[in-house]
Protein backbone atom coordinates (compact mmCIF):
# COMPACT_ATOMS: atom_id res chain seq x y z
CA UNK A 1 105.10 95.17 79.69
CA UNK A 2 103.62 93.29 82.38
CA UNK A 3 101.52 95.29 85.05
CA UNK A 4 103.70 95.07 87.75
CA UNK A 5 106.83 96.47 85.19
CA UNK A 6 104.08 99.39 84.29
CA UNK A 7 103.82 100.07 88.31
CA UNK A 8 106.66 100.02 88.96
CA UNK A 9 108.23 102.53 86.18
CA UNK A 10 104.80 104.96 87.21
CA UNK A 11 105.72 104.62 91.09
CA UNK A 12 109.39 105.61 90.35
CA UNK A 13 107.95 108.88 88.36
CA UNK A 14 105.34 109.75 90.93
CA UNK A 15 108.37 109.93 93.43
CA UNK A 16 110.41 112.05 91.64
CA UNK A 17 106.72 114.29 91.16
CA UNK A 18 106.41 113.60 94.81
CA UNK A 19 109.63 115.27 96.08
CA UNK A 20 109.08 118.33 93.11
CA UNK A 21 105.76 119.14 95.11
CA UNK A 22 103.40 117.95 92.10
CA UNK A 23 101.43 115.57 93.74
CA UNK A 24 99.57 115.49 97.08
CA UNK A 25 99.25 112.11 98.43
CA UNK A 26 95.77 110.97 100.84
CA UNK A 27 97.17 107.81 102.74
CA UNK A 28 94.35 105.83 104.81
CA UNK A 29 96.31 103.18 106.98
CA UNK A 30 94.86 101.01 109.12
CA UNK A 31 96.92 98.40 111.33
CA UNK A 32 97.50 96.12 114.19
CA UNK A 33 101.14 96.79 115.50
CA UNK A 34 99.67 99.07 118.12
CA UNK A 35 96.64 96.94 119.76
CA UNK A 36 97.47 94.85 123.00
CA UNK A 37 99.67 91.63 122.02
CA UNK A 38 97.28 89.99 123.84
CA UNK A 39 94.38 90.34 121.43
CA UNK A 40 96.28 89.47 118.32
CA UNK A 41 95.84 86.00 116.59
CA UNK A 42 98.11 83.57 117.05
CA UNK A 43 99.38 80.84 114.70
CA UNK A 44 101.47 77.50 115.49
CA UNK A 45 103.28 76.59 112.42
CA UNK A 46 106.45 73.83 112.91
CA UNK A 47 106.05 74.11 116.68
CA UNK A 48 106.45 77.86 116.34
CA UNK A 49 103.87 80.17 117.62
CA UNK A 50 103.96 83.19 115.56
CA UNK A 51 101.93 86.49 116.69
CA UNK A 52 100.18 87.82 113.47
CA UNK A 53 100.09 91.18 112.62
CA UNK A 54 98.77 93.19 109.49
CA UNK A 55 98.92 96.82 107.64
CA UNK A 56 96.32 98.03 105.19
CA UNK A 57 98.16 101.46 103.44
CA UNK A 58 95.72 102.66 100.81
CA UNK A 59 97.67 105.39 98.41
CA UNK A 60 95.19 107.73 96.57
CA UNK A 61 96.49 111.03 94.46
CA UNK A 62 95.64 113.03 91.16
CA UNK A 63 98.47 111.85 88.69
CA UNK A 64 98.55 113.39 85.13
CA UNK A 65 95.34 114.39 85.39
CA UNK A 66 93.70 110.69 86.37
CA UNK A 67 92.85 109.51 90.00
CA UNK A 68 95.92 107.13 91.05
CA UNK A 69 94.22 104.20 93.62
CA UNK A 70 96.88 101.40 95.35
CA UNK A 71 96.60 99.63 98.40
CA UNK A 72 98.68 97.46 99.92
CA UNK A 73 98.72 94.44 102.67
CA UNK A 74 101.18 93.35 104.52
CA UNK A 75 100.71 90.57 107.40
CA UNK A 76 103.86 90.21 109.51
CA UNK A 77 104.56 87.12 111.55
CA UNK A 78 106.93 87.72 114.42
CA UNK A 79 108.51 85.02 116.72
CA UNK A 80 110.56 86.77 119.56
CA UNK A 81 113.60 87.59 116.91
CA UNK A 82 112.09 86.27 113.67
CA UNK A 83 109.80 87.96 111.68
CA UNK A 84 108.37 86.78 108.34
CA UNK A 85 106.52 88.93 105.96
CA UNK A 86 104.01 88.82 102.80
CA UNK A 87 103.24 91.75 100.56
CA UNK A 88 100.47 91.75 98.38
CA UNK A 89 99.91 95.12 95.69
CA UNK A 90 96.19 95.88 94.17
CA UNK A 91 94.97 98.48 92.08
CA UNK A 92 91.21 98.44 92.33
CA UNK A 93 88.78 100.45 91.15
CA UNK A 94 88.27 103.76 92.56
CA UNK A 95 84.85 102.59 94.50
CA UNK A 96 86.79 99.82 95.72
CA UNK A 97 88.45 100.86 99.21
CA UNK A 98 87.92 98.29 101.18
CA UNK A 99 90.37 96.90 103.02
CA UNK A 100 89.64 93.43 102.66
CA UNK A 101 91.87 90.45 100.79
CA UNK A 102 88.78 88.94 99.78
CA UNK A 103 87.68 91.93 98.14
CA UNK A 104 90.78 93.01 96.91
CA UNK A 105 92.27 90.15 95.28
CA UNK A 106 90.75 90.04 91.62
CA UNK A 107 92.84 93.50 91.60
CA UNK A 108 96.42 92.08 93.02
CA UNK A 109 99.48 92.76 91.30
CA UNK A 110 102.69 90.36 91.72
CA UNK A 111 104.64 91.94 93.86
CA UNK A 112 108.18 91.32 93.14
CA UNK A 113 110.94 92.16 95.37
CA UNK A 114 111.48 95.32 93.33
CA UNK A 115 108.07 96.23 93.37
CA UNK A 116 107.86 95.93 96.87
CA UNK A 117 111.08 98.05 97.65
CA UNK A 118 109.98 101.08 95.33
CA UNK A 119 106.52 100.72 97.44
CA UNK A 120 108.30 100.74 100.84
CA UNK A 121 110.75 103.78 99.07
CA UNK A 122 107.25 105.91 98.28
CA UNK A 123 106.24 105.14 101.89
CA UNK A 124 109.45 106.49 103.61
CA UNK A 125 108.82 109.60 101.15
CA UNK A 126 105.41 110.10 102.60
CA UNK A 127 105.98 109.74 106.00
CA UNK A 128 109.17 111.91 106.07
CA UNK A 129 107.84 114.30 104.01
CA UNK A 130 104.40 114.26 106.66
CA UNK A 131 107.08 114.52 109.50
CA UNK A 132 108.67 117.93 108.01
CA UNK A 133 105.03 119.01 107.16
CA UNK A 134 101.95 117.55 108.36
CA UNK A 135 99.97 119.15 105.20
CA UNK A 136 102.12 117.95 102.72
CA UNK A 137 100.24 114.64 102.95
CA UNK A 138 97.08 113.54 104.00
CA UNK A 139 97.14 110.83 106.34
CA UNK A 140 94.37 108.90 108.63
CA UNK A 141 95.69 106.20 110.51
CA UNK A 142 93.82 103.92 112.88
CA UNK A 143 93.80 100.77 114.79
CA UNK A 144 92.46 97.46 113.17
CA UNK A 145 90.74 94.85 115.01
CA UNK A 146 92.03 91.46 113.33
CA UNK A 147 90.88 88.18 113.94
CA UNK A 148 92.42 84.87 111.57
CA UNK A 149 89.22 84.76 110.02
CA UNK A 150 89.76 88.16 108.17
């Protein structure tokens, strides 16, 4: 099975472990969509100028007994009513939190489309489950400063 078949089958346990109350989730997100449109890169691409933002989500837990590690990225282009997307998956070592693609990316998984949704499903999960109560999940979220160089 390839590793992004094995993630995927593990992420669709861990939800249903999720919503039984076996696992407590830390979540350490860190993006631009809230920072003044002013300061965020812009790209030209086919005479489009597209406003660039980005999402580090890093999902840590205990899972059958063994420390669970994923972090995603997501940079989102957005043109007045067009938006374009790219979703990258890793699974790096425990020491390795960074959230940096350069870092990251001897630990990427390919993300297919179903890999991606299951991801997005967990996320929902999380954040509704935060919404109904705060200490079901642990979750820091803060700004990040992005420049194109990142």
């Amino acid at each position: 099975m390839k590793k992004q078949e094995e993630l995927l089958k593990q992420l669709t346990e861990m939800a249903k472990d999720t919503k039984a109350g076996k696992i407590h989730w830390n979540i350490t997100c860190q993006t631009t969509e809230y920072n003044d449109p002013k300061t965020k890169p812009q790209v030209e691409e086919d005479g489009i100028l597209w406003t660039v933002d980005e999402c580090y989500v890093s999902y840590h837990c205990e899972y059958k007994g063994r420390e669970f590690l994923m972090i995603t990225y997501e940079m989102i282009h957005s043109a007045g009513d067009k938006t374009r997307t790219t979703n990258l998956v890793f699974l790096p070592p425990l020491g390795v939190r960074y959230f940096n693609i350069h870092t990251l990316l001897p630990y990427s998984v390919e993300a297919s489309q179903m890999l991606t949704y299951q991801i997005h499903a967990l996320w929902t999960q999380l954040m509704d489950m935060y919404k109904a109560n705060p200490d079901s999940v642990s979750m820091d979220v803060s700004e990040r400063v992005l420049t194109i160089e990142d």
